[in-house]
C-alpha atoms as a PDB file:
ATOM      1  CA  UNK A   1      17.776  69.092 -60.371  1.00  0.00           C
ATOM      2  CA  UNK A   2      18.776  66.075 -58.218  1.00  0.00           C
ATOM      3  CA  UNK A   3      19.841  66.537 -55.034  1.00  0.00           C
ATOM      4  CA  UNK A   4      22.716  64.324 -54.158  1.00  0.00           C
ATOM      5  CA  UNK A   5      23.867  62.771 -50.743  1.00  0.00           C
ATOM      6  CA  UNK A   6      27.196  63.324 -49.198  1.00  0.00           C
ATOM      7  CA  UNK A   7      29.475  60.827 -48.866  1.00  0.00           C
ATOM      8  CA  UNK A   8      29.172  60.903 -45.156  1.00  0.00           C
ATOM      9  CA  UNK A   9      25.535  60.777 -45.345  1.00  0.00           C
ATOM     10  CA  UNK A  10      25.201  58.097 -47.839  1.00  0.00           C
ATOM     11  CA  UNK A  11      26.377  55.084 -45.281  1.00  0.00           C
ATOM     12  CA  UNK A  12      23.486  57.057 -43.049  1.00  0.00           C
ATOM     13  CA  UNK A  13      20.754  56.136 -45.379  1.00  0.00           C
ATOM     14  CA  UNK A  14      18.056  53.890 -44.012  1.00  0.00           C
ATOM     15  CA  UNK A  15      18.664  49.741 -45.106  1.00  0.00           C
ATOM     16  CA  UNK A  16      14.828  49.156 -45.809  1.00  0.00           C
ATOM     17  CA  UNK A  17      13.829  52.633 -47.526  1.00  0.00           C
ATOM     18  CA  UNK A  18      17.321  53.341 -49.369  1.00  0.00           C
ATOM     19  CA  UNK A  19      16.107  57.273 -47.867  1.00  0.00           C
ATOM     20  CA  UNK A  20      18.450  59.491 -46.648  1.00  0.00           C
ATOM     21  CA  UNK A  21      17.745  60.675 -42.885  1.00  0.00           C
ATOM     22  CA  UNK A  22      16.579  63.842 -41.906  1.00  0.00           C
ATOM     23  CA  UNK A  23      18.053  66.231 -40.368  1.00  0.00           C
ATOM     24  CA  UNK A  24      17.495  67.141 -36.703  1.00  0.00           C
ATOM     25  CA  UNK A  25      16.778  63.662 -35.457  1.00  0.00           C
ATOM     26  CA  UNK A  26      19.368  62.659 -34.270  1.00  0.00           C
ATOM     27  CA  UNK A  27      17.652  59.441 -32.617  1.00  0.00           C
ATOM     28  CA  UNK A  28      17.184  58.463 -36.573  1.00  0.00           C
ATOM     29  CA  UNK A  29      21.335  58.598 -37.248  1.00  0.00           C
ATOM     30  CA  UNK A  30      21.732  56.753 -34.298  1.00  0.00           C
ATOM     31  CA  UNK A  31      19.363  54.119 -35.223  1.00  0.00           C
ATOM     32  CA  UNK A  32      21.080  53.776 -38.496  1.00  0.00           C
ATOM     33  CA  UNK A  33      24.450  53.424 -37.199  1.00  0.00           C
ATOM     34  CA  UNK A  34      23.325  50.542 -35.381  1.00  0.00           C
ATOM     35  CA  UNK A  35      21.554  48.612 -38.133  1.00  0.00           C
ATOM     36  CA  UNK A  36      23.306  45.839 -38.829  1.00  0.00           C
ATOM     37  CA  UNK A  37      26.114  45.939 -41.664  1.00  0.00           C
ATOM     38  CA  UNK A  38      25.902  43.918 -45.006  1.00  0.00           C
ATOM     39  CA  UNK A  39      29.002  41.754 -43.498  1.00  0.00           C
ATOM     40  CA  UNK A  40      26.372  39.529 -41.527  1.00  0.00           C
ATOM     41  CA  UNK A  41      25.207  39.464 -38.168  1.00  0.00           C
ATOM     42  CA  UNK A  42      27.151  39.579 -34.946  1.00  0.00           C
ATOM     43  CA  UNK A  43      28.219  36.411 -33.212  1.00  0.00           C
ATOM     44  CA  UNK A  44      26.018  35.532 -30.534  1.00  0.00           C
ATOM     45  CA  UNK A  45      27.384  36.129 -27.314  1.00  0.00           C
ATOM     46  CA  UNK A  46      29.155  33.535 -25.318  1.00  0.00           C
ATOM     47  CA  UNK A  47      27.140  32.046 -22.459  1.00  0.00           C
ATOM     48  CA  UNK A  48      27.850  33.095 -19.197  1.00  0.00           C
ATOM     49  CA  UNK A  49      29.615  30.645 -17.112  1.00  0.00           C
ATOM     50  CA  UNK A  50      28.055  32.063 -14.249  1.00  0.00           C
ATOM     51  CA  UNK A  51      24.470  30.430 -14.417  1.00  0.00           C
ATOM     52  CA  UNK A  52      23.855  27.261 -12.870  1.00  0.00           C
ATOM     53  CA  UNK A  53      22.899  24.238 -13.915  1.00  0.00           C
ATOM     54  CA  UNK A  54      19.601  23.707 -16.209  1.00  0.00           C
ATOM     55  CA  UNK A  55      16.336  23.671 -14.334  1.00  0.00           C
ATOM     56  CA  UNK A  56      14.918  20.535 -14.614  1.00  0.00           C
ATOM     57  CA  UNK A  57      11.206  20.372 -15.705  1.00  0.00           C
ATOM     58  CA  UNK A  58       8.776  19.070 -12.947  1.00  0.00           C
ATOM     59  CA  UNK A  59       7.483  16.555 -14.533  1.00  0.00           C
ATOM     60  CA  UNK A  60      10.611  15.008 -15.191  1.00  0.00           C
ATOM     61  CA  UNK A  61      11.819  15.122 -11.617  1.00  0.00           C
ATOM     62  CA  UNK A  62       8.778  13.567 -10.208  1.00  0.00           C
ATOM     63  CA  UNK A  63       8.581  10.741 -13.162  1.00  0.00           C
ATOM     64  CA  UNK A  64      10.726   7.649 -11.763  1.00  0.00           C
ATOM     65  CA  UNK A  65      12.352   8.461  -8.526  1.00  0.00           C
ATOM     66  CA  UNK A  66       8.871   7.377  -6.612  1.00  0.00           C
ATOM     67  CA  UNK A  67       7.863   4.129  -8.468  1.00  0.00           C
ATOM     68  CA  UNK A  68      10.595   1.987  -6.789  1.00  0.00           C
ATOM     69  CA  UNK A  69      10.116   3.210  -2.819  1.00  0.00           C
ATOM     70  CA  UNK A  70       6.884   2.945  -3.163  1.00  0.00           C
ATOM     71  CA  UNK A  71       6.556  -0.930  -4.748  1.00  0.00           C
ATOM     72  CA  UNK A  72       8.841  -1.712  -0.679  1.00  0.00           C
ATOM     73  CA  UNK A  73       5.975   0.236   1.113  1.00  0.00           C
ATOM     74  CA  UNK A  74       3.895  -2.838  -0.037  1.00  0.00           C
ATOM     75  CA  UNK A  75       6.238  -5.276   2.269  1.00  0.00           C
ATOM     76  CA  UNK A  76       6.620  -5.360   6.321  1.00  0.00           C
ATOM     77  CA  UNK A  77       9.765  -3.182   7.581  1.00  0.00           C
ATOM     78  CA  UNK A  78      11.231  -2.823  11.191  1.00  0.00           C
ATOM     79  CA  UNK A  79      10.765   0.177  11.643  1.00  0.00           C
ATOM     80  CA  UNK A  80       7.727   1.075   9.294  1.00  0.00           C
ATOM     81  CA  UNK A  81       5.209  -1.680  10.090  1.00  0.00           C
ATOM     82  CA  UNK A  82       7.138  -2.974  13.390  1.00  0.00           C
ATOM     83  CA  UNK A  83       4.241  -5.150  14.396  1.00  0.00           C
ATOM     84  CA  UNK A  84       3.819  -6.874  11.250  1.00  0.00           C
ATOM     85  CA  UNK A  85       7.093  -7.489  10.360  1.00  0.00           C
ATOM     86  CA  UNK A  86       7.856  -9.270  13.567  1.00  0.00           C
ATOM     87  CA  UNK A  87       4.651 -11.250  13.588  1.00  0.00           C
ATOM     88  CA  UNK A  88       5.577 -12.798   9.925  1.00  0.00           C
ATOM     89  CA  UNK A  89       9.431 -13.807  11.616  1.00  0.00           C
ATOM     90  CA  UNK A  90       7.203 -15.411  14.143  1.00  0.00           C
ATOM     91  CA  UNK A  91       5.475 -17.123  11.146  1.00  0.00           C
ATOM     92  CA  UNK A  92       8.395 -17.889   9.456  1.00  0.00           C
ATOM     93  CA  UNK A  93       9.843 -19.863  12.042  1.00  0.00           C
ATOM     94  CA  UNK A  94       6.943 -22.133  12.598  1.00  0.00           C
ATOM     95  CA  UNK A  95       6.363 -22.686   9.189  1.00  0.00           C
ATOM     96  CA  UNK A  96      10.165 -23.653   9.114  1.00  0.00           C
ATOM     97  CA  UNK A  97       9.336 -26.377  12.180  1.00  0.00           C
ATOM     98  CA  UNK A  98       6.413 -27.131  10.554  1.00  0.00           C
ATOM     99  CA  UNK A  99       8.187 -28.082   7.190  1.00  0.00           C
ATOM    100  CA  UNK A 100      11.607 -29.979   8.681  1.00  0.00           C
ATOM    101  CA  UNK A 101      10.874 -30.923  11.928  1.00  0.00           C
ATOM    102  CA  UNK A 102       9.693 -34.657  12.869  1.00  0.00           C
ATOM    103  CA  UNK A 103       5.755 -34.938  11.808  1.00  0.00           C
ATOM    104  CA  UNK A 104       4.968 -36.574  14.983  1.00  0.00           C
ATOM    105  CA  UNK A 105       6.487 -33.936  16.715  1.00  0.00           C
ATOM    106  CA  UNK A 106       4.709 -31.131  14.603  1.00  0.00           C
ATOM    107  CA  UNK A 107       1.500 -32.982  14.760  1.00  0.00           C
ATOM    108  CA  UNK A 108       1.651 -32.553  18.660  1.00  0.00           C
ATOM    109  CA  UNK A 109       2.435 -28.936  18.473  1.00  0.00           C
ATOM    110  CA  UNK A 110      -0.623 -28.532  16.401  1.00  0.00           C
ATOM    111  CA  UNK A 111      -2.641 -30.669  18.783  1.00  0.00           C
ATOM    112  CA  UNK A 112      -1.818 -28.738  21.673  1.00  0.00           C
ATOM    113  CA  UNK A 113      -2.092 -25.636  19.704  1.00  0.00           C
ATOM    114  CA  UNK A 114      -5.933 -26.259  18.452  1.00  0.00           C
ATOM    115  CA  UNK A 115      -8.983 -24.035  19.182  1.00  0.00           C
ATOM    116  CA  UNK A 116     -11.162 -27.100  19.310  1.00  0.00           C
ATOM    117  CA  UNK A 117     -13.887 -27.285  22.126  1.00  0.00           C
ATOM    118  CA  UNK A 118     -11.798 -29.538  24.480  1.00  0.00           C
ATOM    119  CA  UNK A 119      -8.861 -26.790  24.268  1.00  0.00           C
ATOM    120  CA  UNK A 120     -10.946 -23.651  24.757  1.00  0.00           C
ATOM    121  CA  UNK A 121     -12.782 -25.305  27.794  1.00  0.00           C
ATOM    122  CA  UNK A 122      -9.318 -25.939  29.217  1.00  0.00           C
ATOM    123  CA  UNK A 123      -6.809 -23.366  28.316  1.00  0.00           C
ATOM    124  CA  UNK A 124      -8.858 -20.816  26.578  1.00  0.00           C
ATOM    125  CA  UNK A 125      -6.243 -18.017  26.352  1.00  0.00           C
ATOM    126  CA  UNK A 126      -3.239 -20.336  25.676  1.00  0.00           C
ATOM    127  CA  UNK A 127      -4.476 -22.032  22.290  1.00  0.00           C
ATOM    128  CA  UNK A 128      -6.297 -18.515  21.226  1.00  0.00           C
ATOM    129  CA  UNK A 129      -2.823 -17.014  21.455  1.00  0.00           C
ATOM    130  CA  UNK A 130      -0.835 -20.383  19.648  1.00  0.00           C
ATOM    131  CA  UNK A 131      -3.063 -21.295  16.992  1.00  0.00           C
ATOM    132  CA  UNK A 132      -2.269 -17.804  15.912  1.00  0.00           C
ATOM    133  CA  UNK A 133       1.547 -18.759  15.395  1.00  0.00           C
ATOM    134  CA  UNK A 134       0.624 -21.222  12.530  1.00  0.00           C
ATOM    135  CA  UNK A 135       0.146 -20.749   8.959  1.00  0.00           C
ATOM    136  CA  UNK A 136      -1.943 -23.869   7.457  1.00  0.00           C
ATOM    137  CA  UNK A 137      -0.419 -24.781   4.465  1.00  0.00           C
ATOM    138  CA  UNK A 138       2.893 -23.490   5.374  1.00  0.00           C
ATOM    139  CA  UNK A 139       4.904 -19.978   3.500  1.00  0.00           C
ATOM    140  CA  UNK A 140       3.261 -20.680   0.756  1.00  0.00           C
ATOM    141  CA  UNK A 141      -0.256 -20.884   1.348  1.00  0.00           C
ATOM    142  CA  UNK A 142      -2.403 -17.709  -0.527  1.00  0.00           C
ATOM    143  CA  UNK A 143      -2.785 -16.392   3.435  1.00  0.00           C
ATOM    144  CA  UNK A 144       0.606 -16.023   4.177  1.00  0.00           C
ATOM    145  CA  UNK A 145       0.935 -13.681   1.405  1.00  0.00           C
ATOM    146  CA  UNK A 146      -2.146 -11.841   2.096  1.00  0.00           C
ATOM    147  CA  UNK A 147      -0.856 -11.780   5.501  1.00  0.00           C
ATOM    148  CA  UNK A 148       2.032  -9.335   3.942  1.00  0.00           C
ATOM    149  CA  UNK A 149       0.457  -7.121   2.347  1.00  0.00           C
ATOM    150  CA  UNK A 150      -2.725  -7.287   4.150  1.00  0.00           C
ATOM    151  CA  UNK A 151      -1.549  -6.359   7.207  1.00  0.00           C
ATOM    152  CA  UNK A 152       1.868  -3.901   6.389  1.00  0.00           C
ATOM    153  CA  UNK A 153      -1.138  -1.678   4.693  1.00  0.00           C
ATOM    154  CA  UNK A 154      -3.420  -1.942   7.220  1.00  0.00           C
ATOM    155  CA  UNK A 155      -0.321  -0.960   9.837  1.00  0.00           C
ATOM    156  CA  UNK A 156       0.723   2.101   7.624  1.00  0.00           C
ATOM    157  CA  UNK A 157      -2.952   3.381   7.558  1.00  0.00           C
ATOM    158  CA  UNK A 158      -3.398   2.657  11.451  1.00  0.00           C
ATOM    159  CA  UNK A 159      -0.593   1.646  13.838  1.00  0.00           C
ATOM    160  CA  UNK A 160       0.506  -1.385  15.063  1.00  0.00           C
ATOM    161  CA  UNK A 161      -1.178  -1.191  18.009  1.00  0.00           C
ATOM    162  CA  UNK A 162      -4.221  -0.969  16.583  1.00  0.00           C
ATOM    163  CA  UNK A 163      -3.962  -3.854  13.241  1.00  0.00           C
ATOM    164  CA  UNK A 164      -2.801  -5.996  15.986  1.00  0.00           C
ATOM    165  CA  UNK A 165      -6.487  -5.720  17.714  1.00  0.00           C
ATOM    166  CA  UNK A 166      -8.252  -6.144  14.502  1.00  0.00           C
ATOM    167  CA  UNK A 167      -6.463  -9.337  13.832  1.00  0.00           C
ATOM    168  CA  UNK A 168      -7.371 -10.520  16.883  1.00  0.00           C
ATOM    169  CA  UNK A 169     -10.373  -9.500  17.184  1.00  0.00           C
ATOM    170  CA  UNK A 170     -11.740 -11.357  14.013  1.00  0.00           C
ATOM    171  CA  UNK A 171      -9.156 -13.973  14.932  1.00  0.00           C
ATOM    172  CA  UNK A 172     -10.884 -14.757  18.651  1.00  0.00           C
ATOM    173  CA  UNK A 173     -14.472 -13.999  17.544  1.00  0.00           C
ATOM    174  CA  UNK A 174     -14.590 -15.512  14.437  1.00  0.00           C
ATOM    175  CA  UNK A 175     -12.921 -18.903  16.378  1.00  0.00           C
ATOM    176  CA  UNK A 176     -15.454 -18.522  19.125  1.00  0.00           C
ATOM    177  CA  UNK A 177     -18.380 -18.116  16.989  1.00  0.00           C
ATOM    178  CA  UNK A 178     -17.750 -21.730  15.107  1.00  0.00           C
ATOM    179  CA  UNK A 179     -16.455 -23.694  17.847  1.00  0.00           C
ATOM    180  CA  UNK A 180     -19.391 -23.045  20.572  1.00  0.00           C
ATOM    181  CA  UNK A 181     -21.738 -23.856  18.257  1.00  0.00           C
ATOM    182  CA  UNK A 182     -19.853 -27.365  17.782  1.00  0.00           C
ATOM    183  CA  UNK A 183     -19.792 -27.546  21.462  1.00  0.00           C
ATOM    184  CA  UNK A 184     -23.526 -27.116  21.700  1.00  0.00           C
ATOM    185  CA  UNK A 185     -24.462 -29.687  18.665  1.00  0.00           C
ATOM    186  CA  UNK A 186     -22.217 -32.442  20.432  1.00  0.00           C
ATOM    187  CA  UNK A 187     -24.493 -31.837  23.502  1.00  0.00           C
ATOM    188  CA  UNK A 188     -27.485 -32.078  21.618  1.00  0.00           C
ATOM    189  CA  UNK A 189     -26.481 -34.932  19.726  1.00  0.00           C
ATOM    190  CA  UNK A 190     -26.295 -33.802  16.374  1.00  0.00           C
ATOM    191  CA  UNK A 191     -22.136 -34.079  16.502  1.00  0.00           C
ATOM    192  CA  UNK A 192     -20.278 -37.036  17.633  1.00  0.00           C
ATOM    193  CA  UNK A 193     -18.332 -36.063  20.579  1.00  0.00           C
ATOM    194  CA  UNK A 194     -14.638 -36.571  18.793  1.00  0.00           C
ATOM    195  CA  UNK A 195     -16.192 -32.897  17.293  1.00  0.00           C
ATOM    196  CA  UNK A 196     -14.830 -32.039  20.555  1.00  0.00           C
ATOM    197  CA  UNK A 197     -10.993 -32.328  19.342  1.00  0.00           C
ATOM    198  CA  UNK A 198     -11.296 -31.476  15.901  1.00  0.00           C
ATOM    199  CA  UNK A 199      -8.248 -29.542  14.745  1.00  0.00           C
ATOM    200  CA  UNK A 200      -8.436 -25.483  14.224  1.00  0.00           C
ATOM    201  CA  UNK A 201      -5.401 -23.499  14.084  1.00  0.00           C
ATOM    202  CA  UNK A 202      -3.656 -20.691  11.648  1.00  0.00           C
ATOM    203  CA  UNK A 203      -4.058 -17.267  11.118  1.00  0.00           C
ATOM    204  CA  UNK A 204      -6.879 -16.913   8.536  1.00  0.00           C
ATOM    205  CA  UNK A 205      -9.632 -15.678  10.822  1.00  0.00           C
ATOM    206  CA  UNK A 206      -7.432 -12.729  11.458  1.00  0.00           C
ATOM    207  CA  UNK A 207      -6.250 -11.634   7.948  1.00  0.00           C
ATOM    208  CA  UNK A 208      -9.988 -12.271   7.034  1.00  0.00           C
ATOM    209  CA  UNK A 209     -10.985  -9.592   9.525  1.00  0.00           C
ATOM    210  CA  UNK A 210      -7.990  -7.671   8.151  1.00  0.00           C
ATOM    211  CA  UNK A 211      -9.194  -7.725   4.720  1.00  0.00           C
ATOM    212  CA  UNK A 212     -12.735  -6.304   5.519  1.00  0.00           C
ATOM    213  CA  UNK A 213     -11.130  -3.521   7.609  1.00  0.00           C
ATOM    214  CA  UNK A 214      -8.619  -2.423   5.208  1.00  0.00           C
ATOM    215  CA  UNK A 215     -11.415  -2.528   2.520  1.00  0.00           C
ATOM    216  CA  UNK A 216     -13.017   0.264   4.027  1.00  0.00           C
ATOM    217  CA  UNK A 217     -10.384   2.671   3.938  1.00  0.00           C
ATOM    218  CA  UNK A 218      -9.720   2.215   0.337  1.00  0.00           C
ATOM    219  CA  UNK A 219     -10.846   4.120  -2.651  1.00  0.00           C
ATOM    220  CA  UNK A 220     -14.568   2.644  -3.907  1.00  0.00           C
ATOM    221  CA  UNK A 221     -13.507   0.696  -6.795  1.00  0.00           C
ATOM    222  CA  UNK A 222     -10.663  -0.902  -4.888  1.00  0.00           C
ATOM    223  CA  UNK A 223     -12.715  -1.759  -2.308  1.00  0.00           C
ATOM    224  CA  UNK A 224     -15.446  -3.434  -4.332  1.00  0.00           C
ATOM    225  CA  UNK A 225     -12.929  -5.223  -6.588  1.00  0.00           C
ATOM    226  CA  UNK A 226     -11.234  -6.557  -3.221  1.00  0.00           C
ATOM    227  CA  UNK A 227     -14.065  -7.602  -1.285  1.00  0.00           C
ATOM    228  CA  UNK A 228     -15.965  -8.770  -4.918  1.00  0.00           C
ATOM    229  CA  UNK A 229     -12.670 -10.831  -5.357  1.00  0.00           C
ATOM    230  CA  UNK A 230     -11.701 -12.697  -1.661  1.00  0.00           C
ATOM    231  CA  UNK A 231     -15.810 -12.754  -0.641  1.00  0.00           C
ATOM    232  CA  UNK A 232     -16.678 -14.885  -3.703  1.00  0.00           C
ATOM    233  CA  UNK A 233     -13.317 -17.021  -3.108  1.00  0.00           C
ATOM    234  CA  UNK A 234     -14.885 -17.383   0.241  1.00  0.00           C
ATOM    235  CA  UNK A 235     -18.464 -17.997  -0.924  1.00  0.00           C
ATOM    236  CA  UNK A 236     -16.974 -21.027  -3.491  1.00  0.00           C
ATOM    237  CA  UNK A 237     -15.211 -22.299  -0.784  1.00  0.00           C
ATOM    238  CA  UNK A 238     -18.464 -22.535   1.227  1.00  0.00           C
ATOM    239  CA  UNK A 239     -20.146 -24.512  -1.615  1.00  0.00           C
ATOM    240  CA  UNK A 240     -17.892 -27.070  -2.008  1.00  0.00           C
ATOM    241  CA  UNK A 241     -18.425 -28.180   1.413  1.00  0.00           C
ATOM    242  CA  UNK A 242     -15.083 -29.313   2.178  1.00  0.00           C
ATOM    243  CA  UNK A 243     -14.494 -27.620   5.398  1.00  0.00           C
ATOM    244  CA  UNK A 244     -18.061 -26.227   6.158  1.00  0.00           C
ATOM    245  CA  UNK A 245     -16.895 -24.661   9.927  1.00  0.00           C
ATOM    246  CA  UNK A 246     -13.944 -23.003   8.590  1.00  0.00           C
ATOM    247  CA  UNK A 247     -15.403 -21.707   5.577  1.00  0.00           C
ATOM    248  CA  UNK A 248     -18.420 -20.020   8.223  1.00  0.00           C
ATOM    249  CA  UNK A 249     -15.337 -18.842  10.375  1.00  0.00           C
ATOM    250  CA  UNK A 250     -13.571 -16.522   7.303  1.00  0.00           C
ATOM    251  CA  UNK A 251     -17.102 -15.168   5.894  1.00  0.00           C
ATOM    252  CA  UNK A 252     -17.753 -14.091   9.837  1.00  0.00           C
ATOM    253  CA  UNK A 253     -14.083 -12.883  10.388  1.00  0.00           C
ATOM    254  CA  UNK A 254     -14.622 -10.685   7.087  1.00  0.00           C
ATOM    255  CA  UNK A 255     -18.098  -9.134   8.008  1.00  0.00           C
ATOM    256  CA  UNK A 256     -16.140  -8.683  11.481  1.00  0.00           C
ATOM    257  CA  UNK A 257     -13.539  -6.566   9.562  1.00  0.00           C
ATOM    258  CA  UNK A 258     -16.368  -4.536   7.501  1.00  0.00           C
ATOM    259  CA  UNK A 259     -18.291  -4.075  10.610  1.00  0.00           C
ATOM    260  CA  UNK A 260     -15.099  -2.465  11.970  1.00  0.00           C
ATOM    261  CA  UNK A 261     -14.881   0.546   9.113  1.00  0.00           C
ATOM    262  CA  UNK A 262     -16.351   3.288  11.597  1.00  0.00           C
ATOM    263  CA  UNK A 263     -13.189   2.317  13.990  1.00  0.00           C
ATOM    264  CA  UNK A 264     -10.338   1.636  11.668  1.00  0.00           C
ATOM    265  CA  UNK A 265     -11.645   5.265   9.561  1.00  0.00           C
ATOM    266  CA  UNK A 266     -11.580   6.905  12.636  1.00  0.00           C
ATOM    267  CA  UNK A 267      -7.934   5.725  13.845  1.00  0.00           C
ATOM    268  CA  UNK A 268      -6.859   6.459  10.148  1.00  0.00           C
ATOM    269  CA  UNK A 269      -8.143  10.042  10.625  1.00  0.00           C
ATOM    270  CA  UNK A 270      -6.607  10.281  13.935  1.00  0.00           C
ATOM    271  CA  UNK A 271      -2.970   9.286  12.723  1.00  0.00           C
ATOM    272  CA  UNK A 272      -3.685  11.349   9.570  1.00  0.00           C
ATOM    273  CA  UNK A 273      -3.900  14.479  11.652  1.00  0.00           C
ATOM    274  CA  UNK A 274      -1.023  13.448  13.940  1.00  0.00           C
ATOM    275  CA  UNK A 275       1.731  12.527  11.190  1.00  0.00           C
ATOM    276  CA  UNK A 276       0.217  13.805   7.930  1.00  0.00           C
ATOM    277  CA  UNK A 277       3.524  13.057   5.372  1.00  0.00           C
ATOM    278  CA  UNK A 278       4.131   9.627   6.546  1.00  0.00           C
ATOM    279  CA  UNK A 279       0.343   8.744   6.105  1.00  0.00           C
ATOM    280  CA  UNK A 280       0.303  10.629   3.103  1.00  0.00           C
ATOM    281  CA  UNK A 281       3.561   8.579   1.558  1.00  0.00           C
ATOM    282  CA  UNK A 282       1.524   5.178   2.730  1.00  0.00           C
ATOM    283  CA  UNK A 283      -1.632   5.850   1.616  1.00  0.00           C
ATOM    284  CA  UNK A 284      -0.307   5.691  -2.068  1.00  0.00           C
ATOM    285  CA  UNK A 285       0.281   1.749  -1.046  1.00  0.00           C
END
């Protein structure tokens, strides 16, 4: 005989067996009674309106706010590279008297200006200091931009203080080391004696020095590609023989910048330790 299901029962049975439940478990009816109905499923429940905004995914936070500050860290600043930015408003005024004032008039300012012999047996000091207010070729000579960038990194990786002794240390030495030997070939004979006068001035012994120390606190491949690059620029300059004591001058003033990398690494560790998130933002320049 079949056994039937009450009426009461029946809307107990279980959705995926069609089987009636059993009695005495009552966790079983309850489980059936929530099973959801043939009319569909429940609406989803409204969001709360008491969450806060969406998180946003790292990566997308950290994607393009940083490109942009970091493309000015490549320029001078006030208050960022203090010593370099004021030096190249120096530069930019004497490049401005260069361009507009009367020749004759510039012509003496470079004169009196000159690291020649004559000049350093004189006022040795004087025309170290202002030949290093002149850029050769004016603004837009390839050294005034180097100037920019080499020096503003070189002044976030080690101070002002400190990029303003290597650029003139390569600056003096590098002067000193072609001009004596000039000196001492006009006494021997070798040189006529206007030698003596001939015009020197600008800032390329300095950014040359500049180069070779900055070269040696970048990564390896950087480094090689840099000094690879501006060391065979100076080599072909060398062997066209146009300027043969200038040319010696910026290969010396960059070995006197690679000669420097114990020094500038150290100073670079030293401010590294002292102010470890600025260096950290600069050292992606």
């Amino acid at each position: 005989m079949d056994r039937t299901v009450a009426t009461a029962d029946a809307t107990l049975m279980d959705p995926e067996s069609g089987a009636p439940p059993l009695d005495g478990l009552p966790r079983q009816r309850a489980t059936s009674r929530a099973a959801p109905s043939s009319a569909g499923p429940a609406p989803a429940p409204a969001p709360s309106t008491d969450a806060g905004p969406a998180p946003v995914p790292p990566s997308v936070a950290r994607s393009a706010p940083r490109r942009l500050p970091r493309l000015w860290l490549l320029l001078p600043s006030p208050l960022g590279t203090p010593f370099t930015f004021a030096y190249a408003l120096v530069l930019v005024v004497t490049s401005l008297v260069a361009e507009y004032a009367d020749p004759s008039f510039v012509h003496v300012l470079h004169q009196a200006s000159s690291t020649d012999v004559a000049h350093l047996m004189r006022d040795p000091l004087l025309v170290l200091v202002a030949s290093a207010l002149w850029v050769a070729g004016g603004v837009t000579s390839p050294y005034a931009l180097g100037f920019l960038l080499v020096l503003t990194a070189l002044e976030r990786r080690t101070g002002g203080g400190r990029t303003a002794g290597v650029f003139l240390f390569g600056h003096v030495l590098a002067t000193l080391a072609t001009e004596v030997p000039v000196g001492f070939a006009v006494l021997a004979g070798h040189l006529p004696d206007s030698s003596l006068h001939r015009l020197d001035y600008g800032i390329s012994f300095g950014v040359a020095a500049c180069v070779g120390a900055l070269a040696g606190l970048l990564t390896p491949w950087l480094r090689c590609t840099i000094l690879v690059v501006f060391g065979g620029s100076l080599v072909a300059d060398l062997v066209e023989f146009a300027d043969p004591m200038t040319d010696w001058g910026h290969l010396m003033a960059l070995s006197i910048g690679i000669g420097m990398w114990p020094v500038v690494r150290r100073w670079q560790r030293a401010r590294t330790s002292g102010r470890p998130a600025a260096v950290a933002a600069a050292s992606g320049c």
